[in-house]
N, C-alpha and C. Protein backbone atom coordinates (compact mmCIF):
# COMPACT_ATOMS: atom_id res chain seq x y z
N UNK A 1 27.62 100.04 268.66
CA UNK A 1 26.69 98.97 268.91
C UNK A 1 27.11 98.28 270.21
N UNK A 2 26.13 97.69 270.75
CA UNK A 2 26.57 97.06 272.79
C UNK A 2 25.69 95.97 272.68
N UNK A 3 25.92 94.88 272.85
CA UNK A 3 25.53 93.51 273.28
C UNK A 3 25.50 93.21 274.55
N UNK A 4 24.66 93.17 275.22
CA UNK A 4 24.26 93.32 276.42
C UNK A 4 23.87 91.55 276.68
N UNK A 5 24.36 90.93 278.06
CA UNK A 5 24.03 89.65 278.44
C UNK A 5 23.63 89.67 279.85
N UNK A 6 22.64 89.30 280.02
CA UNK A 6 21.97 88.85 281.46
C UNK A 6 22.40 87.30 282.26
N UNK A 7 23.30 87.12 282.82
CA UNK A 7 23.91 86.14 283.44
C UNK A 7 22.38 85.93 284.79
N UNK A 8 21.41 85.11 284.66
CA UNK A 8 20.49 84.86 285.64
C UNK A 8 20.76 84.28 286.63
N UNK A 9 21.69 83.50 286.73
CA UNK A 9 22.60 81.98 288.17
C UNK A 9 23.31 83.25 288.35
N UNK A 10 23.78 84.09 288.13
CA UNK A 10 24.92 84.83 288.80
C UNK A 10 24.46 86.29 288.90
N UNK A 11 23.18 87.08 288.44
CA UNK A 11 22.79 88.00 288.87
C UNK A 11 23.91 89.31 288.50
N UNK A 12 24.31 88.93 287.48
CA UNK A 12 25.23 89.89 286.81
C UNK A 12 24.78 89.90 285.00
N UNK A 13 25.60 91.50 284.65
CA UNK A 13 25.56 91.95 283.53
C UNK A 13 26.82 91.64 282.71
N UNK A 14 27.19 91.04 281.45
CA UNK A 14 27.87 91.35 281.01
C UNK A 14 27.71 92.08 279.35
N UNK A 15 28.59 93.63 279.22
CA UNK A 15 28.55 94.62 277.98
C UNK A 15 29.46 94.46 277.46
N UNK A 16 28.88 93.66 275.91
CA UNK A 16 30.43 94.13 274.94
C UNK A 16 29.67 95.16 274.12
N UNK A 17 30.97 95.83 273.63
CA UNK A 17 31.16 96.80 273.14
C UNK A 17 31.52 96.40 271.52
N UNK A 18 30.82 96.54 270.36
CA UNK A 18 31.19 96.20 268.97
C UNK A 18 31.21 97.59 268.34
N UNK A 19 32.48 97.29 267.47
CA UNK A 19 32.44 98.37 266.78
C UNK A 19 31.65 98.37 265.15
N UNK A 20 31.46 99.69 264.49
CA UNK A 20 30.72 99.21 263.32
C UNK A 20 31.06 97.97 262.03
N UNK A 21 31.72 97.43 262.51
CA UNK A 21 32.09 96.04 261.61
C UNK A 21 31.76 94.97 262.39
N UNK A 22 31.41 95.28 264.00
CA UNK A 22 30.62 94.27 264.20
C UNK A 22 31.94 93.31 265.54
N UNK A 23 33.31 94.09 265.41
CA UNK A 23 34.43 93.86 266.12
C UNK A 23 34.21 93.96 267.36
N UNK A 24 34.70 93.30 268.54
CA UNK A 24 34.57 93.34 269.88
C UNK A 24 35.47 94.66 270.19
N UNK A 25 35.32 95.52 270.66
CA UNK A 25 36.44 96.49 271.26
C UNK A 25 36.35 96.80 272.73
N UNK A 26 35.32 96.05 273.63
CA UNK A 26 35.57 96.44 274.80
C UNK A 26 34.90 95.54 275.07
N UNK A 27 34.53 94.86 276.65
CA UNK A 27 34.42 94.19 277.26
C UNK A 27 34.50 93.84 278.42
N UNK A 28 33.29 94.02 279.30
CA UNK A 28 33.17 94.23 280.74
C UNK A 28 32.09 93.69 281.45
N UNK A 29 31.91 93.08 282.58
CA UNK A 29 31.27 92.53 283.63
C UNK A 29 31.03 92.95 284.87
N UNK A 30 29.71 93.45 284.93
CA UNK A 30 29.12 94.19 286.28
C UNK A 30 27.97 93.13 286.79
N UNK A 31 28.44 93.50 288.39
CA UNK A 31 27.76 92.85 289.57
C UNK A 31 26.59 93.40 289.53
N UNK A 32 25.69 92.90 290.55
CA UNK A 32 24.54 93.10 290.64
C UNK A 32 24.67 95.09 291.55
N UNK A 33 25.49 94.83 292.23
CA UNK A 33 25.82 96.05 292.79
C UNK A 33 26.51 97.28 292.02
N UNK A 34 26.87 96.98 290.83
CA UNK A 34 27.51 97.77 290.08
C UNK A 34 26.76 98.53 288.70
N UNK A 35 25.38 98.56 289.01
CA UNK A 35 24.37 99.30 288.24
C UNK A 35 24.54 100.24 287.97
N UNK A 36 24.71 101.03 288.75
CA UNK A 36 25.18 102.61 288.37
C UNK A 36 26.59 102.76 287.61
N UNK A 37 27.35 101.99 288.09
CA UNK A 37 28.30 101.77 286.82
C UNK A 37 28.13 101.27 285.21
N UNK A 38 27.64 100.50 285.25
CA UNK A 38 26.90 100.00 284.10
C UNK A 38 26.34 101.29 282.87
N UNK A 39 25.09 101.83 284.01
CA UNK A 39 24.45 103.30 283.47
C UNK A 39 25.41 104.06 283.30
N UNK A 40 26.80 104.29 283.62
CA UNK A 40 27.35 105.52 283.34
C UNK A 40 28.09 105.12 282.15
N UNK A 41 28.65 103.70 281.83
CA UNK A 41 29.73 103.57 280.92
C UNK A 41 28.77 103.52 279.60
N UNK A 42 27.18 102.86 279.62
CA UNK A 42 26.30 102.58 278.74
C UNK A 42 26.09 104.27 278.09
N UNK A 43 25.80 105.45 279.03
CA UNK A 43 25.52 106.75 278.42
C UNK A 43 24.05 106.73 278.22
N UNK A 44 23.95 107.05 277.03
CA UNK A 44 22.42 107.62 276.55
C UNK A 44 22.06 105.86 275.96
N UNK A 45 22.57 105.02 275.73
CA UNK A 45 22.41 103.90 275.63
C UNK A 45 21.89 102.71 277.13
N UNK A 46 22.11 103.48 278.17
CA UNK A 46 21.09 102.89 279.33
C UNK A 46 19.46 102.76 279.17
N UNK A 47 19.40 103.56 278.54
CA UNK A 47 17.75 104.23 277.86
C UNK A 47 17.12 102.65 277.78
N UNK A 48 17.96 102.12 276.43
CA UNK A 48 17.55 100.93 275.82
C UNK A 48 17.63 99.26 276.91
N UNK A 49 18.46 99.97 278.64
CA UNK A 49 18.47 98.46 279.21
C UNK A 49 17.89 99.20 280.36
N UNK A 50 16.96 100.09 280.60
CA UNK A 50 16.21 99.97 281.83
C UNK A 50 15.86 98.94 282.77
N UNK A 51 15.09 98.13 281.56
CA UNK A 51 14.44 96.97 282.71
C UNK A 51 15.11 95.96 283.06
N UNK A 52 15.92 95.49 282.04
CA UNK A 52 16.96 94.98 282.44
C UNK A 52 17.95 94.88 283.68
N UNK A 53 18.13 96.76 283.65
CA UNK A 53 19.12 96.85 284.93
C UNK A 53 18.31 97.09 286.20
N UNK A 54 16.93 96.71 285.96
CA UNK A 54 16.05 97.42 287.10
C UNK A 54 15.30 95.85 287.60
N UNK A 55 15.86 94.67 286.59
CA UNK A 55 15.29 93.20 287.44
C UNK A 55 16.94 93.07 287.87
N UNK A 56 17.68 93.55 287.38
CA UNK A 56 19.03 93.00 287.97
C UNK A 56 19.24 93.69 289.71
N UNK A 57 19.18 94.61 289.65
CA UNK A 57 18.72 95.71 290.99
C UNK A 57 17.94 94.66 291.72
N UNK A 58 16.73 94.19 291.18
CA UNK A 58 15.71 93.81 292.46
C UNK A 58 16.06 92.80 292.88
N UNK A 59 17.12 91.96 291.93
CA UNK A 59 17.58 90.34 293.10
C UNK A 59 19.11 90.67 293.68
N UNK A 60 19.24 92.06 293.76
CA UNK A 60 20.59 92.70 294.42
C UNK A 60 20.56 91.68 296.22
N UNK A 61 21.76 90.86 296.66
CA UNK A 61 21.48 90.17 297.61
C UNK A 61 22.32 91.24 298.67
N UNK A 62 21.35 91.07 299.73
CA UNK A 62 22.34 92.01 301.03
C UNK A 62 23.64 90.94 301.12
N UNK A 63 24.60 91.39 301.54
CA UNK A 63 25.96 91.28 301.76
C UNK A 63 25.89 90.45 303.47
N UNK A 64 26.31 89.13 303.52
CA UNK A 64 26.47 88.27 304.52
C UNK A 64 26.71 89.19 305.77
N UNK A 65 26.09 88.93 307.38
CA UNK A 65 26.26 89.72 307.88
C UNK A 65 27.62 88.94 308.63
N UNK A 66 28.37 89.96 309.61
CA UNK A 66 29.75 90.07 309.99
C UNK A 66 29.32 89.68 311.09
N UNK A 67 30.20 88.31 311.69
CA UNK A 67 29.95 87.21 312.49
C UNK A 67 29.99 88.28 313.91
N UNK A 68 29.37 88.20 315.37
CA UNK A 68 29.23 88.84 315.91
C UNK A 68 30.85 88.90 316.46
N UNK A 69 31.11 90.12 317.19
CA UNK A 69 31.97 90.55 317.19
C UNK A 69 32.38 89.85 318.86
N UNK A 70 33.69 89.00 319.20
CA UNK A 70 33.76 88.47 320.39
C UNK A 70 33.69 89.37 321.98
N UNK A 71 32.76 88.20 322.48
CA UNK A 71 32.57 89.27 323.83
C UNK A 71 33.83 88.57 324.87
N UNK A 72 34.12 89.87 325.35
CA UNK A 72 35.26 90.10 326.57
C UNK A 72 35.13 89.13 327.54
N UNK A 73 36.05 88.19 327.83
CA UNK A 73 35.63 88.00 329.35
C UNK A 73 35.59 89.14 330.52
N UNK A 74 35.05 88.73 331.40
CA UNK A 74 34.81 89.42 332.49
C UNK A 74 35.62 88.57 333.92
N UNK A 75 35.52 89.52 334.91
CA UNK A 75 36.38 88.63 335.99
C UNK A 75 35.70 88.72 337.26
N UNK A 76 35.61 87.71 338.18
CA UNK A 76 34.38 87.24 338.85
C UNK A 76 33.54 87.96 339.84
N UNK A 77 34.01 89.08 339.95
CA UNK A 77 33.76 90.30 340.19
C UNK A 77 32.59 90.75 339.31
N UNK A 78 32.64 91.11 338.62
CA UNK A 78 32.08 91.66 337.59
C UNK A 78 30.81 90.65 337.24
N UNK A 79 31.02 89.32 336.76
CA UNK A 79 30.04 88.71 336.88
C UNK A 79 28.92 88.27 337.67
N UNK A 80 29.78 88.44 339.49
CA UNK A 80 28.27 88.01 340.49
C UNK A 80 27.44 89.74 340.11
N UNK A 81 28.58 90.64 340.30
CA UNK A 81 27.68 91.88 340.62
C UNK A 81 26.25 91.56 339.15
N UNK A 82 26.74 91.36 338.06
CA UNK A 82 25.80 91.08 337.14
C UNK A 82 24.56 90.26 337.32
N UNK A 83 25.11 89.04 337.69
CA UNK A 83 23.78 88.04 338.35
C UNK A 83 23.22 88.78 339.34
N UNK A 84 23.58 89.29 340.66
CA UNK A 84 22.71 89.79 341.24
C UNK A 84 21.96 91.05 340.44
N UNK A 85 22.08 91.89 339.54
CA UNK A 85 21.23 92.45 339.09
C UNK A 85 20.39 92.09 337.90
N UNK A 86 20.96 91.25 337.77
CA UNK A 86 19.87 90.35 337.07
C UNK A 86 18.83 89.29 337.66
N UNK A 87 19.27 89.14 338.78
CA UNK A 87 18.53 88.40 339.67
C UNK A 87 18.67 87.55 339.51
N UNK A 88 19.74 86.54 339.36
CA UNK A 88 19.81 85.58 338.87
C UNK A 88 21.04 84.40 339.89
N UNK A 89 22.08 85.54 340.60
CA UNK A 89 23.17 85.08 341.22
C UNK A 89 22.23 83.89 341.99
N UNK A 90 21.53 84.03 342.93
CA UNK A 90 20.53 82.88 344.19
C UNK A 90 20.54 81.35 343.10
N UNK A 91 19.78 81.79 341.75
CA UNK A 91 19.65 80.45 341.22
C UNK A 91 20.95 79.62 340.72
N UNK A 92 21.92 80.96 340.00
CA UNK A 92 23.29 80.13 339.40
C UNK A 92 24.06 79.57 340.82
N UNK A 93 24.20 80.57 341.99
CA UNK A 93 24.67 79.85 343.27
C UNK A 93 24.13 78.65 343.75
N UNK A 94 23.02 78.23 343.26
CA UNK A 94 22.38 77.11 344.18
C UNK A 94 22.32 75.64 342.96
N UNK A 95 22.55 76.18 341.93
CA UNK A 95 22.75 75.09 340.86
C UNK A 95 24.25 74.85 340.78
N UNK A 96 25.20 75.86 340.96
CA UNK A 96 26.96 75.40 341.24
C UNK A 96 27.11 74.57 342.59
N UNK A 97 26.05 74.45 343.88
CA UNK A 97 26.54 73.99 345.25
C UNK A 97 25.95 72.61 344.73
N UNK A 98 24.80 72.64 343.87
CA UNK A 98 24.25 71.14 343.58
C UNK A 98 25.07 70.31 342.32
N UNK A 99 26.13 71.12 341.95
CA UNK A 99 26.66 70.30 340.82
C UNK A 99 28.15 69.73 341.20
N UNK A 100 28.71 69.37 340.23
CA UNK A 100 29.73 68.41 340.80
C UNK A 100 31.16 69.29 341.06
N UNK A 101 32.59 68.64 341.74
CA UNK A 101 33.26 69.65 341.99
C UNK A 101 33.85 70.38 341.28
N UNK A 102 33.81 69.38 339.98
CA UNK A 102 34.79 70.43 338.67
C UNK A 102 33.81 71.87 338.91
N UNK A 103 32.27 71.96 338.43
CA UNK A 103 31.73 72.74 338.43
C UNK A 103 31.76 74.12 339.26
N UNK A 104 31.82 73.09 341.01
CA UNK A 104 32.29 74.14 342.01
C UNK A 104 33.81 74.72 342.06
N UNK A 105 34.46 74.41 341.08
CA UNK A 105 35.79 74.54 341.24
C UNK A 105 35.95 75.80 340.13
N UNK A 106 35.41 75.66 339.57
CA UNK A 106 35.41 76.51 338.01
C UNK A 106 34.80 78.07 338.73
N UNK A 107 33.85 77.71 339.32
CA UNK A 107 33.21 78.88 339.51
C UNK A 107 33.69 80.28 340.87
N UNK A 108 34.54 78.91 341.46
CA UNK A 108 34.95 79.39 343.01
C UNK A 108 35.99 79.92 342.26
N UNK A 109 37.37 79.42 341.70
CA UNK A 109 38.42 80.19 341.30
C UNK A 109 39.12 80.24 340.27
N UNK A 110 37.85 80.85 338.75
CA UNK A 110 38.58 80.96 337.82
C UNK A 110 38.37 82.53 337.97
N UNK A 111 39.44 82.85 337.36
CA UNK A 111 40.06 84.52 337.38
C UNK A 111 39.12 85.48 336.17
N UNK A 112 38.66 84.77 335.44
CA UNK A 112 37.82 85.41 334.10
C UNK A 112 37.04 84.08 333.82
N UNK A 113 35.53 85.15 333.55
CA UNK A 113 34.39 84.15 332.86
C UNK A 113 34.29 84.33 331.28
N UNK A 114 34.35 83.34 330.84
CA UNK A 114 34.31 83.62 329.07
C UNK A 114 32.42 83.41 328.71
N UNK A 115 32.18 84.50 328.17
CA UNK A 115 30.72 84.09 327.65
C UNK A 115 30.25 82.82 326.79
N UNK A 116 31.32 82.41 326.16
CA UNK A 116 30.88 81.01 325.04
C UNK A 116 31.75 79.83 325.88
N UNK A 117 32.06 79.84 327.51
CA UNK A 117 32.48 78.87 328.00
C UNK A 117 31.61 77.76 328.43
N UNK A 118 31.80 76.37 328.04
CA UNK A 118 30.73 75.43 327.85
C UNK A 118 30.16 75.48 329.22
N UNK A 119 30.49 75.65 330.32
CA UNK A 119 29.82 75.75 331.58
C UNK A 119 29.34 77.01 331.54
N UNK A 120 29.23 77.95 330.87
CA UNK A 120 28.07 78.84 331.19
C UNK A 120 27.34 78.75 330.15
N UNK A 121 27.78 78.21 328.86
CA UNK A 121 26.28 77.58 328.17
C UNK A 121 25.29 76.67 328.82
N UNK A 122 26.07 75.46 329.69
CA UNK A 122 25.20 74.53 330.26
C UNK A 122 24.50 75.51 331.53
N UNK A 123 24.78 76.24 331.96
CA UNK A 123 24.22 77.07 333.21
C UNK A 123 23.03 77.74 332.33
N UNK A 124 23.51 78.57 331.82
CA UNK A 124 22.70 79.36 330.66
C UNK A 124 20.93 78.35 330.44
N UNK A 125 21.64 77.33 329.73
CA UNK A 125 20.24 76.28 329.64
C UNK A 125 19.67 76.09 330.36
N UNK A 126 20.46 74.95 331.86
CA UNK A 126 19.93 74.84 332.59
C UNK A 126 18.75 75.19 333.44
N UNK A 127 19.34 76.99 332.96
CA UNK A 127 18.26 77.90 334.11
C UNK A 127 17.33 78.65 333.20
N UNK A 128 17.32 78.03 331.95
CA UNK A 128 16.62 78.65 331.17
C UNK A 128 16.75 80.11 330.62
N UNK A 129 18.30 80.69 330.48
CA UNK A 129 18.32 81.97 329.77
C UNK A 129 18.79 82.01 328.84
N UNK A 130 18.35 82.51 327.65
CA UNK A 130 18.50 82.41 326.48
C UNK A 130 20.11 83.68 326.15
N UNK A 131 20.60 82.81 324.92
CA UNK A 131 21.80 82.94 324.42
C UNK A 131 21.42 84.51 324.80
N UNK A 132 20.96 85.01 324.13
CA UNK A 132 21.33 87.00 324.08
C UNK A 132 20.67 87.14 325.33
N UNK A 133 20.13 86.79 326.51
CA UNK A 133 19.98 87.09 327.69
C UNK A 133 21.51 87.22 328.34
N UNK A 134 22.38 86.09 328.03
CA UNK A 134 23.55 86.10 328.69
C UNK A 134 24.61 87.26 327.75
N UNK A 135 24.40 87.30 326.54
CA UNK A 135 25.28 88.42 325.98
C UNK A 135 24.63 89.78 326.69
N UNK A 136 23.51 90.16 327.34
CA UNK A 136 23.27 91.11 328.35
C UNK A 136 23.74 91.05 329.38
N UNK A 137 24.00 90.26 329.79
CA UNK A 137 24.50 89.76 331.33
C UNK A 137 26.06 90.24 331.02
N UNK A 138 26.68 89.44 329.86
CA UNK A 138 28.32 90.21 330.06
C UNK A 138 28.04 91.61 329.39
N UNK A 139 27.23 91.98 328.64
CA UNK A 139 27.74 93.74 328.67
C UNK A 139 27.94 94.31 330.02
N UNK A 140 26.55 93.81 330.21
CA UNK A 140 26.30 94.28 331.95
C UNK A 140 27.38 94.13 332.87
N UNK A 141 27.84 92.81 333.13
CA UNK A 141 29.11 92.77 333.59
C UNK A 141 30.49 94.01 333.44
N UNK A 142 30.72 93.60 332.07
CA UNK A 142 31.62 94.70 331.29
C UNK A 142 31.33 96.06 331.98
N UNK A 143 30.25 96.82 332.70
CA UNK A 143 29.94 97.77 332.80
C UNK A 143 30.38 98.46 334.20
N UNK A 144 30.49 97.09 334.96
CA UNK A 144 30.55 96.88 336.73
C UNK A 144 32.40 97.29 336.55
C-alpha cells in the first residue's frame, strides 16, 4: 500500500510506503524534477498517480539563470580600435575633452578599461548606448 502527498507551496511529492498492517516502512520525498524517479520506485503503481505526477511536471520551475559571466578588461588599445569600429571613438573623444580632468585623466592613462567601470557606465548613458551595446564593444575589443 503507498500514500502519496502533494506538497502544493513546495511543488513536491512526498511517498510513504505502508506495509499490510498499515506500518510505515519507507519514506521518501521527490522534487518537482525528480518525476521519473518517483515513476520508477512507484513501479506498476505510477499507473494510479499519473495526473498527479503530470500537474507536478507542469509547475516544474526552470532553474535560476547563472549570473553573467565577468567581462575582461581590455587595454586602451583595444578599446579605441573598438570605438572606432563602432563608430563611436569621435563622440566618446569629444565628450572626455568636454568633461572634467578626473575624466580626462582616466581615459588618457589608465592601462585597462573595465566594462562595469562607473565612467564607462556614465559614458555608456550619456551617449546613449545601451548596457549589451557596450558588452559588444568589449567582445569586440577582446578581439583587436
Amino acid at each position: 500500500m503507498i500514500k502519496v502527498i502533494h506538497y502544493t507551496d513546495t511543488n513536491s511529492v512526498e511517498v510513504t510506503w505502508l506495509d499490510d498492517d498499515g506500518k510505515q516502512t519507507r519514506c521518501h520525498s521527490y522534487a518537482d524534477v525528480q518525476m521519473d524517479m518517483l515513476e520508477a520506485d512507484l513501479g506498476v503503481d505510477a499507473a494510479y498517480h499519473v495526473d498527479l505526477i503530470a500537474t507536478v511536471r507542469a509547475n516544474i520551475q526552470p532553474a535560476p539563470a547563472a549570473p553573467p559571466a565577468p567581462i575582461a578588461p581590455i587595454s586602451p588599445r583595444q578599446i579605441r580600435q573598438a570605438l572606432t569600429r563602432a563608430g563611436l571613438r569621435t563622440a566618446v573623444e569629444a565628450a572626455v575633452a568636454a568633461g572634467d580632468q578626473d575624466l580626462k585623466d582616466w581615459y588618457e592613462f589608465s592601462t585597462s578599461f573595465e566594462r562595469n567601470n562607473a565612467q564607462v557606465i556614465a559614458m555608456g548613458e550619456a551617449l546613449s548606448v545601451s548596457p549589451a551595446s557596450l558588452d559588444d564593444l568589449w567582445a569586440l575589443g577582446a578581439t583587436l
